[in-house]
C-alpha atoms as a PDB file:
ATOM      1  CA  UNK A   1       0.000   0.000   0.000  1.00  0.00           C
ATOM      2  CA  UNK A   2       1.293   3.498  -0.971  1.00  0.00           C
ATOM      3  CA  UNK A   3       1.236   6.496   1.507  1.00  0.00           C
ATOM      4  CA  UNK A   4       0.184   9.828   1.302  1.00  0.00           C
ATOM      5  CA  UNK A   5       3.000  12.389   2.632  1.00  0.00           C
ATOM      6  CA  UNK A   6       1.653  15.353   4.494  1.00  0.00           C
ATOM      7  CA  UNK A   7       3.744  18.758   4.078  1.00  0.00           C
ATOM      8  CA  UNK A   8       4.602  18.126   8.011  1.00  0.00           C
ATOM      9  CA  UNK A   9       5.700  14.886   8.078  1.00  0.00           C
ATOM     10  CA  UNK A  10       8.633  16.327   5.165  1.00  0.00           C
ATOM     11  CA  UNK A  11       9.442  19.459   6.949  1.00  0.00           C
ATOM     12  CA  UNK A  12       9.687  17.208   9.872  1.00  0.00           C
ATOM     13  CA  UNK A  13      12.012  14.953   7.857  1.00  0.00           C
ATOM     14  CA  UNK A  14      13.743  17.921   6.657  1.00  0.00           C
ATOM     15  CA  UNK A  15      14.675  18.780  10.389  1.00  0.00           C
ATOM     16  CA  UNK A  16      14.909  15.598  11.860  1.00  0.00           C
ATOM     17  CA  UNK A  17      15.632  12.406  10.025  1.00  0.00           C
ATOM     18  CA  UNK A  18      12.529  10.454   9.767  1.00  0.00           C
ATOM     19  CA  UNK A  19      13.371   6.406   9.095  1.00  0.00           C
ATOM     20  CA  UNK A  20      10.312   5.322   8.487  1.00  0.00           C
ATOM     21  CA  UNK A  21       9.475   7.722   5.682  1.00  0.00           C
ATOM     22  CA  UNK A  22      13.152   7.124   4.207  1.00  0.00           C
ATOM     23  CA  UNK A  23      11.987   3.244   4.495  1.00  0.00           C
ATOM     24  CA  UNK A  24       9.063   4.046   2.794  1.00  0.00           C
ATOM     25  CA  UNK A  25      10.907   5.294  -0.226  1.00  0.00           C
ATOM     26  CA  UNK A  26      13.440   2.921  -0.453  1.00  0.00           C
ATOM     27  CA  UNK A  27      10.458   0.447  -0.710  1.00  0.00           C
ATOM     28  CA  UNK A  28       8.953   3.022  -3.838  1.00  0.00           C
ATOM     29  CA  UNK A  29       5.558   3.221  -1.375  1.00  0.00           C
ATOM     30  CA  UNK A  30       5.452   7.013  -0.604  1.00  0.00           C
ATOM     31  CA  UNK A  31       2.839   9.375  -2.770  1.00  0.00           C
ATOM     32  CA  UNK A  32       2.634  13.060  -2.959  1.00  0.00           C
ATOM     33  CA  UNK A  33      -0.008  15.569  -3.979  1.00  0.00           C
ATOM     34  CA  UNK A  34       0.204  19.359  -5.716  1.00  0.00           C
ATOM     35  CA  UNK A  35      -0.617  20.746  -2.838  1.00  0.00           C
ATOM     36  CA  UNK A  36       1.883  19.155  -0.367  1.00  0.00           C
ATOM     37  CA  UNK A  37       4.271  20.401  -3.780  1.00  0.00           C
ATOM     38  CA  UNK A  38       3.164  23.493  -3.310  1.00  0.00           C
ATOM     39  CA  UNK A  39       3.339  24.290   0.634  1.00  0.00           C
ATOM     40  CA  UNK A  40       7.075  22.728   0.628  1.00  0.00           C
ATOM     41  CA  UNK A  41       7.714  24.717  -2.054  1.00  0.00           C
ATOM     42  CA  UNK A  42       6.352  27.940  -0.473  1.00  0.00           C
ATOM     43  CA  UNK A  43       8.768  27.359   2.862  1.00  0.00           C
ATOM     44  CA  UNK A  44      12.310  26.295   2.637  1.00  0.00           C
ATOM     45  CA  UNK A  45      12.962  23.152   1.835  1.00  0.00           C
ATOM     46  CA  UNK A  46      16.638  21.707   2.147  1.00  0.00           C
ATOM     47  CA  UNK A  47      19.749  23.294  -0.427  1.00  0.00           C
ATOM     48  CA  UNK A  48      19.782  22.747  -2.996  1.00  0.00           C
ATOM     49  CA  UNK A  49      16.416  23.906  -3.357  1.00  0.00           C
ATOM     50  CA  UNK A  50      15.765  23.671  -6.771  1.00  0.00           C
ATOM     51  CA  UNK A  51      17.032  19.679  -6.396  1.00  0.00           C
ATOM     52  CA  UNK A  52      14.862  19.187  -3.957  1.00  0.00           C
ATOM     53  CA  UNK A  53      11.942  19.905  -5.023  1.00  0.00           C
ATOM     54  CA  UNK A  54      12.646  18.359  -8.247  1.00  0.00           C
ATOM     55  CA  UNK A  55      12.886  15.282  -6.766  1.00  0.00           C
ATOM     56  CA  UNK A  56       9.883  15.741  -4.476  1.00  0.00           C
ATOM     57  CA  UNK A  57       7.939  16.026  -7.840  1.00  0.00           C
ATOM     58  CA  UNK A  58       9.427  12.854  -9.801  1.00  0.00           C
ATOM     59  CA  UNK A  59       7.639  10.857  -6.831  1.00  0.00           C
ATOM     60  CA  UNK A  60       4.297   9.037  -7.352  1.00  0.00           C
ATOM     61  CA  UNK A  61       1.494  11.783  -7.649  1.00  0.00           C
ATOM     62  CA  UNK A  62      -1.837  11.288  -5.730  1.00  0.00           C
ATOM     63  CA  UNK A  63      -4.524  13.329  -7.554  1.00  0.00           C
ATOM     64  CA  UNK A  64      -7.067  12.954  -4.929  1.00  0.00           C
ATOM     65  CA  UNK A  65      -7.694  12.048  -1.535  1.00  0.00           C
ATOM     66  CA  UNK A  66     -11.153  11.550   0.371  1.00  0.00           C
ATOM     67  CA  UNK A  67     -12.152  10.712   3.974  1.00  0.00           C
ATOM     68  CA  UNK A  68     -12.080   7.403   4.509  1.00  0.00           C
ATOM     69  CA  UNK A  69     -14.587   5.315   5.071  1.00  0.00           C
ATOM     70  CA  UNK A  70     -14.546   1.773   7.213  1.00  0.00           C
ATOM     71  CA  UNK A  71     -16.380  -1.167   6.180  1.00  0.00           C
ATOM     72  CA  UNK A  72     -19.558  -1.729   7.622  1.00  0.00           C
ATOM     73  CA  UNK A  73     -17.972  -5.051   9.227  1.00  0.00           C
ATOM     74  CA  UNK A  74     -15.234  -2.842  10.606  1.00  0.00           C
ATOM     75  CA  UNK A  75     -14.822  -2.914  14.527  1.00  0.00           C
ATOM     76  CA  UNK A  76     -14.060   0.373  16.392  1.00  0.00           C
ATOM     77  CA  UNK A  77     -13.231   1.829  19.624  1.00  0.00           C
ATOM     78  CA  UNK A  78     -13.583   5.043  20.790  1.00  0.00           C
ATOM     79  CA  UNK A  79      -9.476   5.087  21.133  1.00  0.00           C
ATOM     80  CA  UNK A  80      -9.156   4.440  17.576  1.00  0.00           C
ATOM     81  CA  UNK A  81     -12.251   6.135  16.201  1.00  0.00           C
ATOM     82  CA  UNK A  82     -11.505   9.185  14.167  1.00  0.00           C
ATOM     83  CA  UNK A  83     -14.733  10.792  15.277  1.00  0.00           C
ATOM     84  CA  UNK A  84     -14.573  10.294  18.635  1.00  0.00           C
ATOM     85  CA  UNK A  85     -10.899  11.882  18.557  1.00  0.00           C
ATOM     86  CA  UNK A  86     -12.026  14.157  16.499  1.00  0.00           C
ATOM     87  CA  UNK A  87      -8.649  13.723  13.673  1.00  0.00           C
ATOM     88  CA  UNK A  88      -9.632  12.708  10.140  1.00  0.00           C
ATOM     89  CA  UNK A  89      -8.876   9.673   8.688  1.00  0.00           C
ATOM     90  CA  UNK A  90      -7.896   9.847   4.797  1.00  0.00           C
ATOM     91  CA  UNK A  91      -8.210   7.552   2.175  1.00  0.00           C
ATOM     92  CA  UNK A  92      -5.932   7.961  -0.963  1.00  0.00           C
ATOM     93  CA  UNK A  93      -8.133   7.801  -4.148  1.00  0.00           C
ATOM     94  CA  UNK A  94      -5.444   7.020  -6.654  1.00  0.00           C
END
C-alpha cells in the first residue's frame, strides 16, 4: 500500500531524520499531492532547493484524496475512532 505524505511529516524529515518515511521510499511506497508540492515549495525546503523539489515532484502523484470510510464489518473503539478523537482519517483515491 502506498502512503500519502503530508507537508509536516517532510518538513519534519527535513529537520529531523525520519526512518520510516526514508523506508518508505526505499520500498517506492510514498505518494505526494500538488498541494503538499506546493506548501514545501512555499517554505524552505533543504539546499539545494531547486534539487529538492525536483525530486519531491518525480515521486508518485496522488490526484485525490477523500475521507475514509470503514467497512460496515469494521470494529471500532472510541481510542481508535476518528470521530470520537475528532482527527480525520484519509483515504488515498489514486
Amino acid at each position: 500500500m502506498s502512503v500519502l505524505i503530508d507537508t509536516s511529516v517532510w518538513v519534519d524529515h527535513f529537520r529531523n531524520h525520519n526512518a520510516a518515511l526514508v523506508r518508505l521510499l526505499h520500498q517506492d511506497r510514498v505518494l505526494t499531492h500538488p498541494m503538499v508540492l506546493l506548501e514545501i515549495a512555499c517554505g524552505t525546503p533543504p539546499a539545494p532547493r531547486p534539487q529538492t523539489l525536483r525530486n519531491l515532484s518525480l515521486l508518485q502523484s496522488c490526484p485525490e484524496a477523500s475521507p475514509f470510510k470503514p467497512h460496515p464489518s469494521a470494529r471500532s473503539s472510541a481510542s481508535t475512532n476518528s470521530a470520537a478523537t475528532s482527527q480525520p482519517v484519509w483515504s488515498v483515491i489514486s
